[in-house]
N, C-alpha and C. Protein backbone atom coordinates (compact mmCIF):
# COMPACT_ATOMS: atom_id res chain seq x y z
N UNK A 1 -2.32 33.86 -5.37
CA UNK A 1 -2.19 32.43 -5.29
C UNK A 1 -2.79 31.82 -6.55
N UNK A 2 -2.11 30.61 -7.40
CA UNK A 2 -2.54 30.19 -8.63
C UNK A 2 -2.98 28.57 -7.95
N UNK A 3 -3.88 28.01 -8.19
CA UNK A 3 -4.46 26.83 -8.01
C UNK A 3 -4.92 26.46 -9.51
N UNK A 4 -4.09 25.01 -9.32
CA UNK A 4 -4.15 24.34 -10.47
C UNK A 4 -5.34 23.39 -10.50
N UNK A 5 -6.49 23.14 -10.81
CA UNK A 5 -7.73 22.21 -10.01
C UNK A 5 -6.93 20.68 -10.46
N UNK A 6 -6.56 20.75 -11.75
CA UNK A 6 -5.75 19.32 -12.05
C UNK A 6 -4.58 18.51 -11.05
N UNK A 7 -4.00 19.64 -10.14
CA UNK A 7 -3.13 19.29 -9.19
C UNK A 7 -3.21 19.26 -8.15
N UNK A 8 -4.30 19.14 -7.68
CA UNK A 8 -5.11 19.33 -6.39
C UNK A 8 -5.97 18.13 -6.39
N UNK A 9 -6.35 17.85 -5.00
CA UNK A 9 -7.18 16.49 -4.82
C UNK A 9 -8.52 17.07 -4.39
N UNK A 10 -8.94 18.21 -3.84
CA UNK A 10 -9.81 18.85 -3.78
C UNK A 10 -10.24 19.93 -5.29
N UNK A 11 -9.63 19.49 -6.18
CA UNK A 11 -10.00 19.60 -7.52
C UNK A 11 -11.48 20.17 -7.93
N UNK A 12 -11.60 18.75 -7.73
CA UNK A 12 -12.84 18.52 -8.33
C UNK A 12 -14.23 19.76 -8.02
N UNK A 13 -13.55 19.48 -6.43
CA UNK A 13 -14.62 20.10 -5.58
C UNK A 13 -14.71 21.85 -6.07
N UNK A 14 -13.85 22.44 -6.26
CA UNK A 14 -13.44 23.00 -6.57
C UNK A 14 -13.93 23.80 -8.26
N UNK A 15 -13.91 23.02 -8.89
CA UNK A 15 -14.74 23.36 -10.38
C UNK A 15 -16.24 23.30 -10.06
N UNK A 16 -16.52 22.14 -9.23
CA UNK A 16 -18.10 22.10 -9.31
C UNK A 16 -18.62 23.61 -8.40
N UNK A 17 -17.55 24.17 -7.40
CA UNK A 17 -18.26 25.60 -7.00
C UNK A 17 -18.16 26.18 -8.07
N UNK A 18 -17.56 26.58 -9.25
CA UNK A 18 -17.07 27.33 -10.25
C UNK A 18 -18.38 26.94 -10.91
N UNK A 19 -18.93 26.03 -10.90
CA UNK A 19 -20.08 25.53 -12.26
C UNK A 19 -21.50 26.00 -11.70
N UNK A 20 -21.83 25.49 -10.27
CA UNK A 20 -22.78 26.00 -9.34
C UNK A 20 -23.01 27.42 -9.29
N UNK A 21 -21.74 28.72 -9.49
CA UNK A 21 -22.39 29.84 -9.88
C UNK A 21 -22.26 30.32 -11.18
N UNK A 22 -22.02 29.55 -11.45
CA UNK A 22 -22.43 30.08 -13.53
C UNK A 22 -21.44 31.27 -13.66
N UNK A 23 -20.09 30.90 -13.35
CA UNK A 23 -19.08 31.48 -12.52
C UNK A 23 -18.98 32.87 -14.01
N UNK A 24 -19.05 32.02 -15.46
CA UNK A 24 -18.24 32.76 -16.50
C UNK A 24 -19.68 33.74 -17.21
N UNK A 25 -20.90 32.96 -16.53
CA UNK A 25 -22.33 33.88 -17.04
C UNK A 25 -22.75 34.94 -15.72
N UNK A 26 -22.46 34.88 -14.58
CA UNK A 26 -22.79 35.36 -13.13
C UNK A 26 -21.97 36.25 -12.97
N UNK A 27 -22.72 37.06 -12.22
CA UNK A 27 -21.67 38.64 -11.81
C UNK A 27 -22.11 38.69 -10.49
N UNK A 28 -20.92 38.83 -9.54
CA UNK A 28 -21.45 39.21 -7.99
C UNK A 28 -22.00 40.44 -7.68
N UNK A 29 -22.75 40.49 -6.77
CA UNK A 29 -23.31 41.66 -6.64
C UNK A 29 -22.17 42.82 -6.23
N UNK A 30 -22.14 44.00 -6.65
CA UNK A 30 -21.08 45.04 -6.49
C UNK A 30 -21.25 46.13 -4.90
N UNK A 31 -20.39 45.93 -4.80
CA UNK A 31 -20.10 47.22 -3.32
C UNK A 31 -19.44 48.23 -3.76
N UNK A 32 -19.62 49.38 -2.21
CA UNK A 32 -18.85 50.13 -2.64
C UNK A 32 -18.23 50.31 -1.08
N UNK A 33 -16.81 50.70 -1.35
CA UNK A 33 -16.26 50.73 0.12
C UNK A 33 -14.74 50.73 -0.48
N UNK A 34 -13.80 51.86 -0.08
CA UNK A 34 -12.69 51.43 -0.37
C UNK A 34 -12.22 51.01 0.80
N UNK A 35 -12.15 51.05 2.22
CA UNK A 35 -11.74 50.07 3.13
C UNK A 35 -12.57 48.88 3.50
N UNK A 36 -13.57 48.00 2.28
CA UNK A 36 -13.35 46.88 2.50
C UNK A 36 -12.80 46.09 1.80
N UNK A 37 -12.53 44.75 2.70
CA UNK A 37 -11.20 43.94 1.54
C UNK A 37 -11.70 43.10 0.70
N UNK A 38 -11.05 43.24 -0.50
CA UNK A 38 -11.46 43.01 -1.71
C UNK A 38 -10.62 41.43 -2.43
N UNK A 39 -11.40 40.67 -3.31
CA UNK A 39 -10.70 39.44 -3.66
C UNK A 39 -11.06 39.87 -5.08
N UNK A 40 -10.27 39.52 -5.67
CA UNK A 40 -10.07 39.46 -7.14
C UNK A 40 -9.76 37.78 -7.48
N UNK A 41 -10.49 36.99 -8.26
CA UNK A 41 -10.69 36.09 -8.47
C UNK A 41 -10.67 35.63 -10.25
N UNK A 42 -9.50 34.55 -10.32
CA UNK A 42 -9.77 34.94 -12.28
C UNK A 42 -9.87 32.95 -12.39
N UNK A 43 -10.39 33.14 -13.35
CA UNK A 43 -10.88 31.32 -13.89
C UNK A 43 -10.61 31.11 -14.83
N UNK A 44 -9.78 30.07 -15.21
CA UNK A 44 -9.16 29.79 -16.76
C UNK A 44 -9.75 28.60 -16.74
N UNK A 45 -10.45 28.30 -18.27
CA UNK A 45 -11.29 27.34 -18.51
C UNK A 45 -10.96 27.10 -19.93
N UNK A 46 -10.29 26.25 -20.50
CA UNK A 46 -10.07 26.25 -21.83
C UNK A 46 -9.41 27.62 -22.61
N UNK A 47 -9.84 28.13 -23.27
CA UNK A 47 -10.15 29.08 -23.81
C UNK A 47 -11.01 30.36 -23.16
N UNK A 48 -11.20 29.84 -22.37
CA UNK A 48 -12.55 31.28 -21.63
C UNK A 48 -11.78 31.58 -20.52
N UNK A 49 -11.83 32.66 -20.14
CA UNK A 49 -10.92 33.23 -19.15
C UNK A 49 -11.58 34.74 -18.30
N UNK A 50 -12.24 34.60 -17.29
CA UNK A 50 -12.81 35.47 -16.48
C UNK A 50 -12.32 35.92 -15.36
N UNK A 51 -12.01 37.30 -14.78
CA UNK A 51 -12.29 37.84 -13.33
C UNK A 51 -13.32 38.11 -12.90
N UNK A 52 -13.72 38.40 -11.64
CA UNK A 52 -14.43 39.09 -10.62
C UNK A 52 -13.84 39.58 -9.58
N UNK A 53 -14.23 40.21 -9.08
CA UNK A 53 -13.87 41.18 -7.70
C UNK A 53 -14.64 41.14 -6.63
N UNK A 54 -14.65 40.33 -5.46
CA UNK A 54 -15.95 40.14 -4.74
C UNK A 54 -15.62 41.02 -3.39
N UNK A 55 -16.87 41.52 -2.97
CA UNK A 55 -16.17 42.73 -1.53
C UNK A 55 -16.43 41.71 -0.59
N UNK A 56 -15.58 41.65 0.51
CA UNK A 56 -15.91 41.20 1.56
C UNK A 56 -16.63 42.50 2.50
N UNK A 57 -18.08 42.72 2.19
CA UNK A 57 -18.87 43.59 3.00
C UNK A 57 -20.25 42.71 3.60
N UNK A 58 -20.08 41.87 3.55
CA UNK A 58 -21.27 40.66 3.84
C UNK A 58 -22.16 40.86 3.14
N UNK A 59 -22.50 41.48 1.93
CA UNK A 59 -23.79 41.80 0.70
C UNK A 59 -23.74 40.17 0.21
N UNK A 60 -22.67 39.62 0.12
CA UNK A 60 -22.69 38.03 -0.74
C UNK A 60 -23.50 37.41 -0.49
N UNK A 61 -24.44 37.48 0.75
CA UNK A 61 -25.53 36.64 1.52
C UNK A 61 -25.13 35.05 0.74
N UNK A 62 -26.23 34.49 0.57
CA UNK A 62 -26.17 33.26 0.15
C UNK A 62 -26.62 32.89 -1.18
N UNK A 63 -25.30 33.57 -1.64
CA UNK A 63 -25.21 33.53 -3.16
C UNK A 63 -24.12 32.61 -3.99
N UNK A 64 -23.77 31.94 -3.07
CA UNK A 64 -22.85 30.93 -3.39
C UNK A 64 -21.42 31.17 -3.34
N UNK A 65 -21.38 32.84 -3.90
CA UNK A 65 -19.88 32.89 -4.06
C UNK A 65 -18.88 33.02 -2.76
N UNK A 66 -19.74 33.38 -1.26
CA UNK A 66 -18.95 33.12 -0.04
C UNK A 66 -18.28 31.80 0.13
N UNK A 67 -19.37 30.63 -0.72
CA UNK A 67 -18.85 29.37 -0.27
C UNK A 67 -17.46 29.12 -1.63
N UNK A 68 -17.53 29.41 -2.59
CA UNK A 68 -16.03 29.46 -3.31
C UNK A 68 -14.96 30.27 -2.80
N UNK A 69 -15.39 31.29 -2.20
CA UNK A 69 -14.01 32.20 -1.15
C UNK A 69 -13.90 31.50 -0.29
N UNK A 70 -14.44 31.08 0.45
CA UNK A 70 -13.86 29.93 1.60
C UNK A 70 -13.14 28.77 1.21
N UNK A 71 -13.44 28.52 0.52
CA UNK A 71 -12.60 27.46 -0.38
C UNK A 71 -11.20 27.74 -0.73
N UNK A 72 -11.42 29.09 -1.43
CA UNK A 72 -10.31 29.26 -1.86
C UNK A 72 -9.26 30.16 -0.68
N UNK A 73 -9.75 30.51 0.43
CA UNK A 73 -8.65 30.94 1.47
C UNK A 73 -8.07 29.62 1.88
N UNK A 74 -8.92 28.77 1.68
CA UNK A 74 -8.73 27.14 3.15
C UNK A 74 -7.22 26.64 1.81
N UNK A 75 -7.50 27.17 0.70
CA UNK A 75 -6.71 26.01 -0.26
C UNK A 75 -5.17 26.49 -0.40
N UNK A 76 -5.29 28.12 -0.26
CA UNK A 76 -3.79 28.86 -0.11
C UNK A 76 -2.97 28.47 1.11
């Protein structure tokens, strides 16, 4: 799924999770598990352009990046 934040009205909301984890300096914490399910997540920002891979194994605790995956299932 490609989400445009410019074409979206929940936009906004949307970059400020991206800024809150220091999305392009921050690395999620890593799992290991090949049967759990996995999100691959990429951020285009100008010129800067990042993935991550976050496990859904509940390690994310409250690290912010559960609350940008929720976001981004609710927005697909």
């Amino acid at each position: 799924v490609e989400l445009d934040t410019a074409c979206r009205a929940d936009g906004g909301a949307l970059e400020a999770l991206v800024r809150q984890l220091d999305f392009f300096g921050a690395a999620p914490p890593c799992g290991v598990g090949a049967d759990i399910p996995r999100w691959e997540i990429t951020v285009e920002d100008g010129a800067q352009r990042k993935t991550v891979t976050l496990l859904d194994d509940g390690s994310l605790g409250a690290t912010g990046w559960p609350a940008l995956l929720e976001h981004l299932r609710s927005a697909s």
